[in-house]
N, C-alpha and C. Protein backbone atom coordinates (compact mmCIF):
# COMPACT_ATOMS: atom_id res chain seq x y z
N UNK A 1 92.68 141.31 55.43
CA UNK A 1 93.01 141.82 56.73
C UNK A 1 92.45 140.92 57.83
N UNK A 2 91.15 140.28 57.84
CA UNK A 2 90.60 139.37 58.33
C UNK A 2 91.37 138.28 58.79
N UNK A 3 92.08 137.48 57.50
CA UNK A 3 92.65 136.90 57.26
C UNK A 3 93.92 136.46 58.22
N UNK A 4 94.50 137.73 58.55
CA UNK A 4 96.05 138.20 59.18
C UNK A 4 95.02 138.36 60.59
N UNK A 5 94.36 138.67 60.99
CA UNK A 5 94.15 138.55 62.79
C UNK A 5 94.12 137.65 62.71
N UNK A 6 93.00 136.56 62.10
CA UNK A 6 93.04 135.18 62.31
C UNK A 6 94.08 134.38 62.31
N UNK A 7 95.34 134.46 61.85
CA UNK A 7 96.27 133.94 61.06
C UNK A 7 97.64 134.51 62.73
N UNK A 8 97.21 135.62 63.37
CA UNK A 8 98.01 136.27 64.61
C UNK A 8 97.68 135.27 65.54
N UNK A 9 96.19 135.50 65.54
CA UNK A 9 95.57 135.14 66.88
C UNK A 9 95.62 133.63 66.79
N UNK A 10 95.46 133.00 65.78
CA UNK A 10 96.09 131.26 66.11
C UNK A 10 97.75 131.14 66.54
N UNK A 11 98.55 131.89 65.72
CA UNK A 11 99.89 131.69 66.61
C UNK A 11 100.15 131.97 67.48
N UNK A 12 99.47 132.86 68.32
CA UNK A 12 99.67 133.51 69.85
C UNK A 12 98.88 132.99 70.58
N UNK A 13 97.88 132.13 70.17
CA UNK A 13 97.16 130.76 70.75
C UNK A 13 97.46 129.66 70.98
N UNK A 14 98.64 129.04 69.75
CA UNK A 14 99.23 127.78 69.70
C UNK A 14 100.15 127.85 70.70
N UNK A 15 100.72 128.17 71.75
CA UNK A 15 101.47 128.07 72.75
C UNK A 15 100.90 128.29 74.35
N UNK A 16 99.90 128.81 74.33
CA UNK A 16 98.96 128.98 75.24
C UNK A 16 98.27 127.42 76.01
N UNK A 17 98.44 127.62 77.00
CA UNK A 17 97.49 126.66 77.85
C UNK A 17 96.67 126.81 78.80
N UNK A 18 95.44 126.80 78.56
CA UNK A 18 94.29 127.52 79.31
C UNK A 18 93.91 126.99 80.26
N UNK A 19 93.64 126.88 80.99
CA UNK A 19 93.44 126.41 82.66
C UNK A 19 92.22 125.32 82.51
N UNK A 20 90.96 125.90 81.29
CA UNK A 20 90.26 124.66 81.44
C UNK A 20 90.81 123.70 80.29
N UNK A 21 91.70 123.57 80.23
CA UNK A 21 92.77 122.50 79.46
C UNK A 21 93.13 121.54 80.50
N UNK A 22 94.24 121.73 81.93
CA UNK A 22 94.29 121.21 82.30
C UNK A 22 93.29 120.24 83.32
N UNK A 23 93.62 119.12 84.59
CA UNK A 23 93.11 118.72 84.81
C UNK A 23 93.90 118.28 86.13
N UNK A 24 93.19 117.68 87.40
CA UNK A 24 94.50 117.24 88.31
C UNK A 24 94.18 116.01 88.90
N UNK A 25 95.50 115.29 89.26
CA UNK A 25 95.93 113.99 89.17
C UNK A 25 96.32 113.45 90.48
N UNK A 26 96.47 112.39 91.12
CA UNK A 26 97.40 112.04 91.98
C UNK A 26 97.76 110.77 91.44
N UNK A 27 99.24 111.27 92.13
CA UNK A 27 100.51 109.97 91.80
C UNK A 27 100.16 108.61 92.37
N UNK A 28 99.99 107.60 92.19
CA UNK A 28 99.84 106.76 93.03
C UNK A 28 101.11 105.68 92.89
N UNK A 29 101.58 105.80 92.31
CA UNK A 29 103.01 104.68 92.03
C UNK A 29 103.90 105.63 91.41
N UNK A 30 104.93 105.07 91.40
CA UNK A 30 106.01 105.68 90.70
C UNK A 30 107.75 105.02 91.31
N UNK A 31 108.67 104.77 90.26
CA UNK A 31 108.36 104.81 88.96
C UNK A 31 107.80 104.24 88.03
N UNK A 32 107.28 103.59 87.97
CA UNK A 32 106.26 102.14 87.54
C UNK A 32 104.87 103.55 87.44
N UNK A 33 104.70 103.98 86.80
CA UNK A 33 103.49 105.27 86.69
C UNK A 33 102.44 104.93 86.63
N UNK A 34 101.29 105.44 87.64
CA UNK A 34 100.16 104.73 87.57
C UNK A 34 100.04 106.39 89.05
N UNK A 35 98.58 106.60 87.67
CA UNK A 35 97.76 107.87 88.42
C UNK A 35 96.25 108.23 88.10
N UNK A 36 95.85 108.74 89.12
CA UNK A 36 94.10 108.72 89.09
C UNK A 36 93.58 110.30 88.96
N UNK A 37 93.08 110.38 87.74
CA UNK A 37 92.83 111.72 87.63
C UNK A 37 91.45 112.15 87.95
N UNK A 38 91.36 112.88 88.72
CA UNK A 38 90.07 113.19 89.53
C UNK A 38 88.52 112.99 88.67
N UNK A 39 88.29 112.69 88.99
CA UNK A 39 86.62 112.54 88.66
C UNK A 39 86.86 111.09 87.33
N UNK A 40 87.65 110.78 87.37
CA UNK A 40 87.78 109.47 86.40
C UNK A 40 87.69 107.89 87.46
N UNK A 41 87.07 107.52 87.09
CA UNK A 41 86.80 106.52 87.74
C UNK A 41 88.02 105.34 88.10
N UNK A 42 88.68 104.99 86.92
CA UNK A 42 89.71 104.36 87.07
C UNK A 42 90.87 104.89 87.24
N UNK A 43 91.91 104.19 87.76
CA UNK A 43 93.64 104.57 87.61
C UNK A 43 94.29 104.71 85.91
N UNK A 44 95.12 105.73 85.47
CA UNK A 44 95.49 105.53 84.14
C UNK A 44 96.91 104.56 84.53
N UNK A 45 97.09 103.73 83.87
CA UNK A 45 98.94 102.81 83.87
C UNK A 45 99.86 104.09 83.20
N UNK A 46 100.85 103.30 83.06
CA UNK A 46 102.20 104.41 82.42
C UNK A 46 101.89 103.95 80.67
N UNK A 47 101.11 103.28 80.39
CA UNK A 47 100.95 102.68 78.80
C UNK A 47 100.06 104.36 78.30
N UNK A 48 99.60 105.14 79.34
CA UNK A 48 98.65 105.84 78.86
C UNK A 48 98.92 107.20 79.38
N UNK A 49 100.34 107.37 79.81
CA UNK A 49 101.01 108.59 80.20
C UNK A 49 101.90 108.73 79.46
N UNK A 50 101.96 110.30 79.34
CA UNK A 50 103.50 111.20 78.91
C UNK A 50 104.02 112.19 79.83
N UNK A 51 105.00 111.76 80.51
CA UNK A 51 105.71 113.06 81.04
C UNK A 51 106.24 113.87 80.61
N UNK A 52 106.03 114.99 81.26
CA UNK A 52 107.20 116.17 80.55
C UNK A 52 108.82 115.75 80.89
N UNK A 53 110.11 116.08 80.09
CA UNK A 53 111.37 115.64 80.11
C UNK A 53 111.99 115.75 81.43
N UNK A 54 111.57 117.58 82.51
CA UNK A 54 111.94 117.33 83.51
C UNK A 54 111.28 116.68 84.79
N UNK A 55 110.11 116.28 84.37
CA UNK A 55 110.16 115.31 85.62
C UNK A 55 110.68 113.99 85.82
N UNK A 56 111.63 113.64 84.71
CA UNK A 56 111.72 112.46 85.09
C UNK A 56 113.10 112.19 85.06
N UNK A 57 113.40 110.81 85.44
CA UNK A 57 115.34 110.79 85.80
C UNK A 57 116.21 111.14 85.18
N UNK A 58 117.34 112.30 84.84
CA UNK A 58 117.70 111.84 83.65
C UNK A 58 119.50 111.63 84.24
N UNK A 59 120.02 111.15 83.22
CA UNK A 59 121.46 110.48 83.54
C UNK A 59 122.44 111.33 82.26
N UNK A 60 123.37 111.72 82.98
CA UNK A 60 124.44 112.42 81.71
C UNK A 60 125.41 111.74 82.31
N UNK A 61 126.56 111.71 81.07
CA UNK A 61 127.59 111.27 80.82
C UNK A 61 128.26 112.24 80.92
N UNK A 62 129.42 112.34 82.02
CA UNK A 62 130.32 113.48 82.13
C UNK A 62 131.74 112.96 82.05
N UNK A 63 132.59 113.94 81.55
CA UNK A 63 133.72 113.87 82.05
C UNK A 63 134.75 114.82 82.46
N UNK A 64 135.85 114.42 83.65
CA UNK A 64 136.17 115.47 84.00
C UNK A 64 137.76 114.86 84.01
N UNK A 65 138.31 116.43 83.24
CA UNK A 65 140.25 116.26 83.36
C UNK A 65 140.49 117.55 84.88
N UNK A 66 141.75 116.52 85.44
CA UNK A 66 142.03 117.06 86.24
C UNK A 66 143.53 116.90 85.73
N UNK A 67 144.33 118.42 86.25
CA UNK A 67 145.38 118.37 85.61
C UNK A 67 146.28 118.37 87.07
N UNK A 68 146.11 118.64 88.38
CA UNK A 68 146.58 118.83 89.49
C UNK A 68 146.47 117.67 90.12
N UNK A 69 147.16 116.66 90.77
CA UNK A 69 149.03 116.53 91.41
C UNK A 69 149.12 116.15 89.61
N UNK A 70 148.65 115.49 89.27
CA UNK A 70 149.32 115.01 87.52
C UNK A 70 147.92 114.44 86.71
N UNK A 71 147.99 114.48 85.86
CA UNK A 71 146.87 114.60 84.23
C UNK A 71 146.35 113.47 84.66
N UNK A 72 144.63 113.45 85.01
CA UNK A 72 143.94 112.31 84.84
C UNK A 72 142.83 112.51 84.08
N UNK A 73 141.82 111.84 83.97
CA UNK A 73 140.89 111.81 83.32
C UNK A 73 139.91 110.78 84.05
N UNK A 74 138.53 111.52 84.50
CA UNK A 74 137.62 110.36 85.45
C UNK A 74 136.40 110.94 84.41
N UNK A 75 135.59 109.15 84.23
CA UNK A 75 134.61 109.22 83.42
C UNK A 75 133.43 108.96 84.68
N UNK A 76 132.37 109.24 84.51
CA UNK A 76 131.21 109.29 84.53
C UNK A 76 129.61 109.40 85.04
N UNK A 77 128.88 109.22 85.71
CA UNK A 77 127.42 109.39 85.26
C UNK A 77 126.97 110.41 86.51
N UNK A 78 126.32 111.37 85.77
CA UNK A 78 125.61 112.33 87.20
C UNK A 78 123.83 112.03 86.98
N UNK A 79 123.16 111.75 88.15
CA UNK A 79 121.96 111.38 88.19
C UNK A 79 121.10 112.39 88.92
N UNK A 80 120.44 113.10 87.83
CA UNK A 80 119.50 113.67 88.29
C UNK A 80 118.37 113.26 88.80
N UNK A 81 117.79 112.98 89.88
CA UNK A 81 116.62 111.99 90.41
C UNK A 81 115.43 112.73 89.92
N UNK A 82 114.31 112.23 89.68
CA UNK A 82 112.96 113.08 89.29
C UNK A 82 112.39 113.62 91.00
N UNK A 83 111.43 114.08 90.09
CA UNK A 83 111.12 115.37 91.23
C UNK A 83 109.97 114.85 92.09
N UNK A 84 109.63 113.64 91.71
CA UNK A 84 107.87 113.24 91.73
C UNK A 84 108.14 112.14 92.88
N UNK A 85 106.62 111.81 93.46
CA UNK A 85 107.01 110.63 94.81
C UNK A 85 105.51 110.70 94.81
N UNK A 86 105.07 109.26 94.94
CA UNK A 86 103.71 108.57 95.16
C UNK A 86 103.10 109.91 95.89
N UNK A 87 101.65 110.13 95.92
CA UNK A 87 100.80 110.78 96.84
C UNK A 87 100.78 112.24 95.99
N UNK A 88 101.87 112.67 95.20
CA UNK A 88 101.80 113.75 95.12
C UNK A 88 100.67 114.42 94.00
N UNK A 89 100.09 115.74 93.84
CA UNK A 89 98.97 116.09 93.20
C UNK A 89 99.67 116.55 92.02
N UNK A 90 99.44 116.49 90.38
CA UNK A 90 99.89 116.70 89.43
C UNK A 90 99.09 117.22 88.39
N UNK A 91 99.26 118.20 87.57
CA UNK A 91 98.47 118.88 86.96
C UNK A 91 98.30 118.34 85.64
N UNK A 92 97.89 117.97 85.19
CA UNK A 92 97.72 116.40 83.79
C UNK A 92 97.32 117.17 82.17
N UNK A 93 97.19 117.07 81.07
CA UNK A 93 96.24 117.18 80.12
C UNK A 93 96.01 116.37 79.19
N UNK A 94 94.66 116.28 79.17
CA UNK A 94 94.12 114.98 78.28
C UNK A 94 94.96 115.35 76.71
N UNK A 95 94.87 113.91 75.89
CA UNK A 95 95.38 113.97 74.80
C UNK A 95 94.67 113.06 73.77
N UNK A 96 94.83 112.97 73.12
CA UNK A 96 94.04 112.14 72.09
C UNK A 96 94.16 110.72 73.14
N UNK A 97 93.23 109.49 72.33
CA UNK A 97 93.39 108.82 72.81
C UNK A 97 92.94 107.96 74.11
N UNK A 98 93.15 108.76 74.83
CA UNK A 98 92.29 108.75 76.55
C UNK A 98 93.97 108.67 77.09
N UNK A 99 94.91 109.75 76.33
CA UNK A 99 95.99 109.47 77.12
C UNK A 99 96.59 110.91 78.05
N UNK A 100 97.51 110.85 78.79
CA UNK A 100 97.41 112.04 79.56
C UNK A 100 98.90 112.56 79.36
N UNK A 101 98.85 113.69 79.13
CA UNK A 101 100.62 114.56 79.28
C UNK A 101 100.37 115.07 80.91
N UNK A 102 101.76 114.61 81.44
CA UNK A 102 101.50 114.89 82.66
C UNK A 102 102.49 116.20 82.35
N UNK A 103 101.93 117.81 83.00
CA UNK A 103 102.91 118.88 83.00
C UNK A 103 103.22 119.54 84.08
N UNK A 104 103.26 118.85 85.35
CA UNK A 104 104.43 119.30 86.21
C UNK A 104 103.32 118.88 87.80
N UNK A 105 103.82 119.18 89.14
CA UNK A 105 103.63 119.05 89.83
C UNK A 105 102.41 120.74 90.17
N UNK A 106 101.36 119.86 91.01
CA UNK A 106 100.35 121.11 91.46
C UNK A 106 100.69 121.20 93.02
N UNK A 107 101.15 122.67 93.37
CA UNK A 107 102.43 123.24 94.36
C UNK A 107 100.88 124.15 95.12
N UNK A 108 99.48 124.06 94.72
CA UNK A 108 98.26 124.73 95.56
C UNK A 108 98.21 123.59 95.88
N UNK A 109 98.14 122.76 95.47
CA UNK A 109 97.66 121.22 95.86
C UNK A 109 98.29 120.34 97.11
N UNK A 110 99.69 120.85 97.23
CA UNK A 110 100.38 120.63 98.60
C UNK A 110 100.98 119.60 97.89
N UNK A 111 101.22 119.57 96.51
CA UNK A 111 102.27 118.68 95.88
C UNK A 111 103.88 119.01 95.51
């Protein structure tokens, strides 16, 4: 029985992110990534970042049939721009390594 809380309480843990997990950042370049996470002395480069998928550009391939005055077919690209711009404050978490997952913009921070 022991066994089974322990066995609950790690899976309802493994998705959890606890506040003293994270950490906060400012942008200092971008897109060329390069950010200084508070109380760290140096700047991290982009060799030592991970973003999450939506902050960053992404590009789809669309296509669209139009069947009105007569049948065409127009190909392509819609650009979603990222959300991020130098200066801004970002909420970071360390990772193995000395590397950082960046997970989204900090919106107390006036980012």
């Amino acid at each position: 029985m022991l066994n089974d809380a322990l066995k609950l309480l790690r899976n309802k843990m493994s998705d959890h992110i606890d506040a003293k997990d994270t950490e906060r950042a400012t942008l200092l370049n971008w897109p060329v990534a390069r950010l200084e996470v508070d109380g760290d002395p140096y700047p991290y480069e982009e060799d030592k970042l991970v973003f999450a998928d939506y902050l960053q550009e992404r590009r789809t391939e669309v296509i669209f049939e139009v069947e009105e005055p007569s049948v065409s077919v127009l190909k392509g690209v819609l650009v979603t721009p990222s959300p991020l711009q130098v200066g801004d404050r970002l909420i970071v978490s360390r990772m193995t390594g000395q590397r950082y997952y960046v997970l989204g913009k900090d919106v107390a921070g006036g980012g």
